[in-house]
Protein backbone atom coordinates (compact mmCIF):
# COMPACT_ATOMS: atom_id res chain seq x y z
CA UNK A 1 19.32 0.36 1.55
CA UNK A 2 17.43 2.26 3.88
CA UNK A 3 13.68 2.43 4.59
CA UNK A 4 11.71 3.88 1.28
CA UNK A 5 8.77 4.66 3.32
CA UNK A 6 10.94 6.92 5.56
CA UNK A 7 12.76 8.69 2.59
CA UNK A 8 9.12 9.29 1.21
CA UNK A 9 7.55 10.74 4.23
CA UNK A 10 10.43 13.20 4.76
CA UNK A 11 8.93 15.01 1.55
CA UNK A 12 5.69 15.73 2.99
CA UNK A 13 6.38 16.47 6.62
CA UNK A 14 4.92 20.58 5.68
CA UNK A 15 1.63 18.69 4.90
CA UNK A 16 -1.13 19.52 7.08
CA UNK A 17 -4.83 19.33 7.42
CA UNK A 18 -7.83 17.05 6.36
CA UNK A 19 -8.34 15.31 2.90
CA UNK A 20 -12.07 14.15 4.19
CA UNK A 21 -14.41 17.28 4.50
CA UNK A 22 -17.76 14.90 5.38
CA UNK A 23 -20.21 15.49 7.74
CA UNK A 24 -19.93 17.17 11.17
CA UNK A 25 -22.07 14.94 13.13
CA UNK A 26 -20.37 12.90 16.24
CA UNK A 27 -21.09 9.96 14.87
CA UNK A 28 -19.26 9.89 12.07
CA UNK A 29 -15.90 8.52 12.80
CA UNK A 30 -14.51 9.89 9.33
CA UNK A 31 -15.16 13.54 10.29
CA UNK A 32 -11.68 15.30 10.02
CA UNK A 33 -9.39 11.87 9.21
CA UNK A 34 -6.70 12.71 8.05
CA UNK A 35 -5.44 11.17 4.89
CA UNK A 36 -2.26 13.40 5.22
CA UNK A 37 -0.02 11.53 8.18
CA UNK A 38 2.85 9.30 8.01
CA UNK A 39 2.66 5.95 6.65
CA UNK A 40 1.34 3.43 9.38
CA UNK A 41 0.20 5.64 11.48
CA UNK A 42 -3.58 4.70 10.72
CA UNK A 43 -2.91 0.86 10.88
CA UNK A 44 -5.14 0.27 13.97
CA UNK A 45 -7.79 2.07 12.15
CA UNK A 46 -7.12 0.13 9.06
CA UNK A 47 -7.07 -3.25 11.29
CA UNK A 48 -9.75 -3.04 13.67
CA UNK A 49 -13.79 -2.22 13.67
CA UNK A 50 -13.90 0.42 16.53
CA UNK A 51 -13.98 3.07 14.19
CA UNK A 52 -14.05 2.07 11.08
CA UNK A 53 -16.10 -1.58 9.91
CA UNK A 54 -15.40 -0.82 6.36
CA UNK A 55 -12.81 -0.39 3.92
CA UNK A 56 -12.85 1.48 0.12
CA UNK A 57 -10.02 1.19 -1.75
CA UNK A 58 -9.89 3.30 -4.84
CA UNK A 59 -7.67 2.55 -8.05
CA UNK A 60 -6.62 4.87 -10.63
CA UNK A 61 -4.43 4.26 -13.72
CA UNK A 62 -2.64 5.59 -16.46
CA UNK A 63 -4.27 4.24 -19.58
CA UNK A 64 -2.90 1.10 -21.02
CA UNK A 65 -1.59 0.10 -17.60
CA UNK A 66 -4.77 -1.29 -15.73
CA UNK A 67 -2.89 -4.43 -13.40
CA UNK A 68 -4.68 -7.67 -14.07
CA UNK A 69 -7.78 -8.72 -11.87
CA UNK A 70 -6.06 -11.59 -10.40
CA UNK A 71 -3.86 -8.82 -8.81
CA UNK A 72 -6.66 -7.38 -7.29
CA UNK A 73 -8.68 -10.51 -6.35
CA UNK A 74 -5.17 -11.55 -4.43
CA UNK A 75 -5.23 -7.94 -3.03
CA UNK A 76 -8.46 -8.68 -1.52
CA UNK A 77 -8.34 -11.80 -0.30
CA UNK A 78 -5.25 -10.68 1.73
CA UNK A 79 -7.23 -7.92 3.50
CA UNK A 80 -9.89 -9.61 3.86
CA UNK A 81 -7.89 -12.57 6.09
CA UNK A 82 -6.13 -9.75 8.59
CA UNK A 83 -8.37 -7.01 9.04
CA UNK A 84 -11.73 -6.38 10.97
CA UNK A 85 -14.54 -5.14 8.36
CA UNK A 86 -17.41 -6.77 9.24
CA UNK A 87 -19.21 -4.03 6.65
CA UNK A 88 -16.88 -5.39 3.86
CA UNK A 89 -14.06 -4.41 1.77
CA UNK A 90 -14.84 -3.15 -1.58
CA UNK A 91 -11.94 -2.24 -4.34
CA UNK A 92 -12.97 0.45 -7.03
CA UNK A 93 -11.32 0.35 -10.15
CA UNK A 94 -12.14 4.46 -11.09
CA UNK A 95 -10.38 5.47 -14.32
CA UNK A 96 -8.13 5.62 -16.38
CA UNK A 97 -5.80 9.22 -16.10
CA UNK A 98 -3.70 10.45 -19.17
CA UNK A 99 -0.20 9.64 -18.71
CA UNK A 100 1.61 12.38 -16.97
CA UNK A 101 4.39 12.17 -19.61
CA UNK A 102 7.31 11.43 -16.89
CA UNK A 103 10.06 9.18 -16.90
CA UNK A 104 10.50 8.77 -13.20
CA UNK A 105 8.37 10.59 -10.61
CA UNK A 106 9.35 12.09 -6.90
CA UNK A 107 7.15 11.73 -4.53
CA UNK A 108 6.04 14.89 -4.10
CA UNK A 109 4.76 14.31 -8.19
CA UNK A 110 2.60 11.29 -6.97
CA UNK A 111 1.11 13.48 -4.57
CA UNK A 112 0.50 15.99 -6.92
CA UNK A 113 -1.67 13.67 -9.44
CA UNK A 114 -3.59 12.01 -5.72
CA UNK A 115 -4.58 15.49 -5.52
CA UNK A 116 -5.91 15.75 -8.87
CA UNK A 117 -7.71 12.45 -9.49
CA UNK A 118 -8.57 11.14 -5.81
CA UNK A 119 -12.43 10.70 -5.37
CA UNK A 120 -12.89 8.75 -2.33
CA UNK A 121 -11.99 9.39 1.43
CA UNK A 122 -12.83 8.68 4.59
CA UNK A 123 -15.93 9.45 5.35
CA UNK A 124 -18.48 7.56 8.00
CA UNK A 125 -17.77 4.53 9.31
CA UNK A 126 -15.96 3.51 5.86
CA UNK A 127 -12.62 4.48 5.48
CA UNK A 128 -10.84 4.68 2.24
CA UNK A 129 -7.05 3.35 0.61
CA UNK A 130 -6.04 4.74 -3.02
CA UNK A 131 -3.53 3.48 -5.20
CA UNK A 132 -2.39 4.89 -8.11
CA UNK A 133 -0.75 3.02 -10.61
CA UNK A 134 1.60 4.47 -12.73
CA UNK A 135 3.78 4.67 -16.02
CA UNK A 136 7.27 5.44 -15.96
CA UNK A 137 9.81 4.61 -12.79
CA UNK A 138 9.86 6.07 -9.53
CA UNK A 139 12.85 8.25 -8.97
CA UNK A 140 14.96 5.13 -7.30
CA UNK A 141 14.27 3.10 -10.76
CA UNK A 142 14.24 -0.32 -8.81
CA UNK A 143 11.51 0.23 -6.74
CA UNK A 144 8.07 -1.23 -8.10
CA UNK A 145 5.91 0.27 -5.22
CA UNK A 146 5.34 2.79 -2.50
CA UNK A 147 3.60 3.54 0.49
CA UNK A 148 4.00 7.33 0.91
CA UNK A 149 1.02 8.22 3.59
CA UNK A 150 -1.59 6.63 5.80
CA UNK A 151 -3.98 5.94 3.02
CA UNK A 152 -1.96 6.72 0.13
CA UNK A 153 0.11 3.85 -2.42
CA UNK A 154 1.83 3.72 -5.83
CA UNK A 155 2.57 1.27 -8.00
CA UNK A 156 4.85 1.81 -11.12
CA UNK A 157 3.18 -1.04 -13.67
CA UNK A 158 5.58 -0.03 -16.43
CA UNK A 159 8.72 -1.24 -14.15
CA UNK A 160 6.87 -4.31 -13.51
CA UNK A 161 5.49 -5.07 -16.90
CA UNK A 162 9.36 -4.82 -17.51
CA UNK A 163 10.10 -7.14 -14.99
CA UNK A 164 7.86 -10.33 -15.42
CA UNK A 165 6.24 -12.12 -17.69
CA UNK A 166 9.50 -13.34 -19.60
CA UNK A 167 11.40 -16.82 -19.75
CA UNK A 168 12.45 -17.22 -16.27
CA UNK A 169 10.16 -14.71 -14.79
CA UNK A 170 7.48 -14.51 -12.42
CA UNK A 171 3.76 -13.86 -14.44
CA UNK A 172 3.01 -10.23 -14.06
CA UNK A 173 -0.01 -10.83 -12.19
CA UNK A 174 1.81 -12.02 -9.22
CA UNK A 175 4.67 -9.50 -9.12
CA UNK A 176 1.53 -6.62 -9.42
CA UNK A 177 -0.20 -8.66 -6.23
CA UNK A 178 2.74 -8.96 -4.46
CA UNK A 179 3.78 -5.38 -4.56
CA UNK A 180 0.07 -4.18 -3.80
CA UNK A 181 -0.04 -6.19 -0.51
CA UNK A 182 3.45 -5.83 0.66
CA UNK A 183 2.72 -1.85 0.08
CA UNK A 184 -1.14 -1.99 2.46
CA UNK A 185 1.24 -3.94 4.74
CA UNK A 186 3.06 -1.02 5.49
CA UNK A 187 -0.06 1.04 5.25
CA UNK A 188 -1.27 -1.49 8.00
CA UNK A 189 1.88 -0.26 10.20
CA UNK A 190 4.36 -3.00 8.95
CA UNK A 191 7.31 -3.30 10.09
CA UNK A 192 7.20 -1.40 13.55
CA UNK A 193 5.86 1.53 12.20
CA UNK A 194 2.27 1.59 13.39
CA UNK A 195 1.97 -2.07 14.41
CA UNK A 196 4.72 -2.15 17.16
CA UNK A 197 7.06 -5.22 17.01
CA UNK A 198 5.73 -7.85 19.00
CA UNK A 199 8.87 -9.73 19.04
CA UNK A 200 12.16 -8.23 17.31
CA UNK A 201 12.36 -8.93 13.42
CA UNK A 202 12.90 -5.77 12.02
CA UNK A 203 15.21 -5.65 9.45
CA UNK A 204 18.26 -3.45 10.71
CA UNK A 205 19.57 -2.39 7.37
CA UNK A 206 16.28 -2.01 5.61
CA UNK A 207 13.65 -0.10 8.33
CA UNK A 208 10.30 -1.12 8.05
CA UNK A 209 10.54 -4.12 6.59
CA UNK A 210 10.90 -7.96 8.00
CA UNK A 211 14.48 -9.51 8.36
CA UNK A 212 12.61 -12.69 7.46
CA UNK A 213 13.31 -13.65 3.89
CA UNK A 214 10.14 -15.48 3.03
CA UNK A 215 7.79 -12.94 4.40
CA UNK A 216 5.51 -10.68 2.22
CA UNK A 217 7.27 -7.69 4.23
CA UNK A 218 10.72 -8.69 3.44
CA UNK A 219 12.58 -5.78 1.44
CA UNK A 220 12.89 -7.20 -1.89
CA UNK A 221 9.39 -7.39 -2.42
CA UNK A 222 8.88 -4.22 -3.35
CA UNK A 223 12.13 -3.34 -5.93
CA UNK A 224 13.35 -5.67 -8.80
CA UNK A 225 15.21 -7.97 -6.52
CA UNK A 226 12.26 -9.65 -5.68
CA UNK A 227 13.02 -12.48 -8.01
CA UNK A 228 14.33 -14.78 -5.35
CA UNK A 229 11.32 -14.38 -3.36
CA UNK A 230 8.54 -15.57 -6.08
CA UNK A 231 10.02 -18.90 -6.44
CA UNK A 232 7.30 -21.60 -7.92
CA UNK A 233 5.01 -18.15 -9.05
CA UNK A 234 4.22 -18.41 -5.36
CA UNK A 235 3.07 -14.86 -3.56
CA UNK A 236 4.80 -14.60 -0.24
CA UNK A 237 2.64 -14.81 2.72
CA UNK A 238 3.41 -12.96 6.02
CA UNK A 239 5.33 -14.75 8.70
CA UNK A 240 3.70 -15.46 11.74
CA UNK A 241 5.96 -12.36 13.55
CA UNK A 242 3.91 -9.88 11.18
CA UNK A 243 0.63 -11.57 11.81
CA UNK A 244 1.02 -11.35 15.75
CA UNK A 245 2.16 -7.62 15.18
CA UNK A 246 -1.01 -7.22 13.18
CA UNK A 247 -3.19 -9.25 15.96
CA UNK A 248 -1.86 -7.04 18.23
CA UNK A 249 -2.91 -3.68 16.82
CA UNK A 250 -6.84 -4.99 16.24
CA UNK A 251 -6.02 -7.11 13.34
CA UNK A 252 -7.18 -10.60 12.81
């Protein structure tokens, strides 16, 4: 199984230009971000307070599919442990979208519907995440989640409503936090793709993700195999290779 985020980010290499349209004065670091580039390739901006000392993460949902707010309270206490954002970190939970009426969506579909519903962006010293969470399967109908640009994350709650909260199955509120964070850590440049590899655990088969199999970045986390790796209702945490990678790149 190769890398998810790289079989994304081949659909949108014709994008071009600048999502933020704030402000023209020098000292706003936001001016002309662009919320268009490859996944990871903002991590040190994500990590770090030289540019940017705060972080807005915006949520939209289809209706009927709002994750739980122990997803998001996990969510946040994850960011809030690796990156620098001494002006906070602040999730918005913005509205609820009509469903789009798909079975499975392409990338270039999630895209679309950023496009239509997005509200926040970069802008000032605050820059901005969005995640939209979604009915239906993505087009490989395994994967819960996906990281598809710099700022830019999907979550398909249907799939995991499907996949949790039976006999024998992890509570839906973890699966939904697990698949949130392991998606910002490959916004945050995880596995070698924006955070360069301090020492070598990349998964070979599986790019971007951590040959570990305990670590929040391991592949599983993000399709329906991930059963094996929420043993005890536990959420994975990241292995200390990932956390130097993240230390590394301005992280804490």
């Amino acid at each position: 199984m190769k890398n998810l985020t790289y079989l994304i980010l081949s659909l949108f290499v014709v994008l071009t230009g600048c999502s933020s349209n704030s402000g023209s004065d020098s000292q706003n670091p936001g001016h002309n971000f662009s919320h268009t580039q490859s996944t990871g390739s903002s991590a040190n901006h994500f990590l770090s307070s030289e540019s940017f000392t705060s972080l807005t993460i915006e949520i939209d949902y289809v209706e009927g599919f709002e994750p739980t707010q122990s997803a998001f309270n996990n969510l946040q206490a994850f960011l809030e442990d690796r990156l620098n954002k001494p002006g906070g970190i602040t999730i918005t939970l913005d509205e609820a979208i009509p469903s789009p009426g798909n079975n499975s969506f392409t990338a270039s579909e999630i895209y679309d519907l950023e496009q239509e519903y997005r509200d926040i962006f970069t802008d000032g010293n605050s820059i901005a995440a969005y995640f939209l969470i979604l009915d239906g399967a993505y087009e490989r109908e395994s994967v819960l989640g996906v990281a598809y640009l710099n700022t830019s994350m999907a979550l398909f709650e249907e799939v995991i409503q499907d996949n949790s909260g039976g006999f024998g199955q992890p509570s839906t509120s973890t699966v939904e936090a697990a698949v949130l964070m392991h998606e910002f850590g490959h916004i945050l440049g995880l596995v070698n793709i924006g955070s360069d590899a301090v020492q070598d655990h990349e998964d070979t088969e599986n790019e971007a993700h951590c040959n570990v199999e305990s670590c929040l970045m391991y592949w599983a986390i993000q399709t329906t195999d991930l059963m094996g790796s929420l043993t005890g209702g536990n959420i994975p945490e990241l292995d200390s290779q990932c956390i130097q990678d993240l230390q590394a790149n301005g992280g804490k």
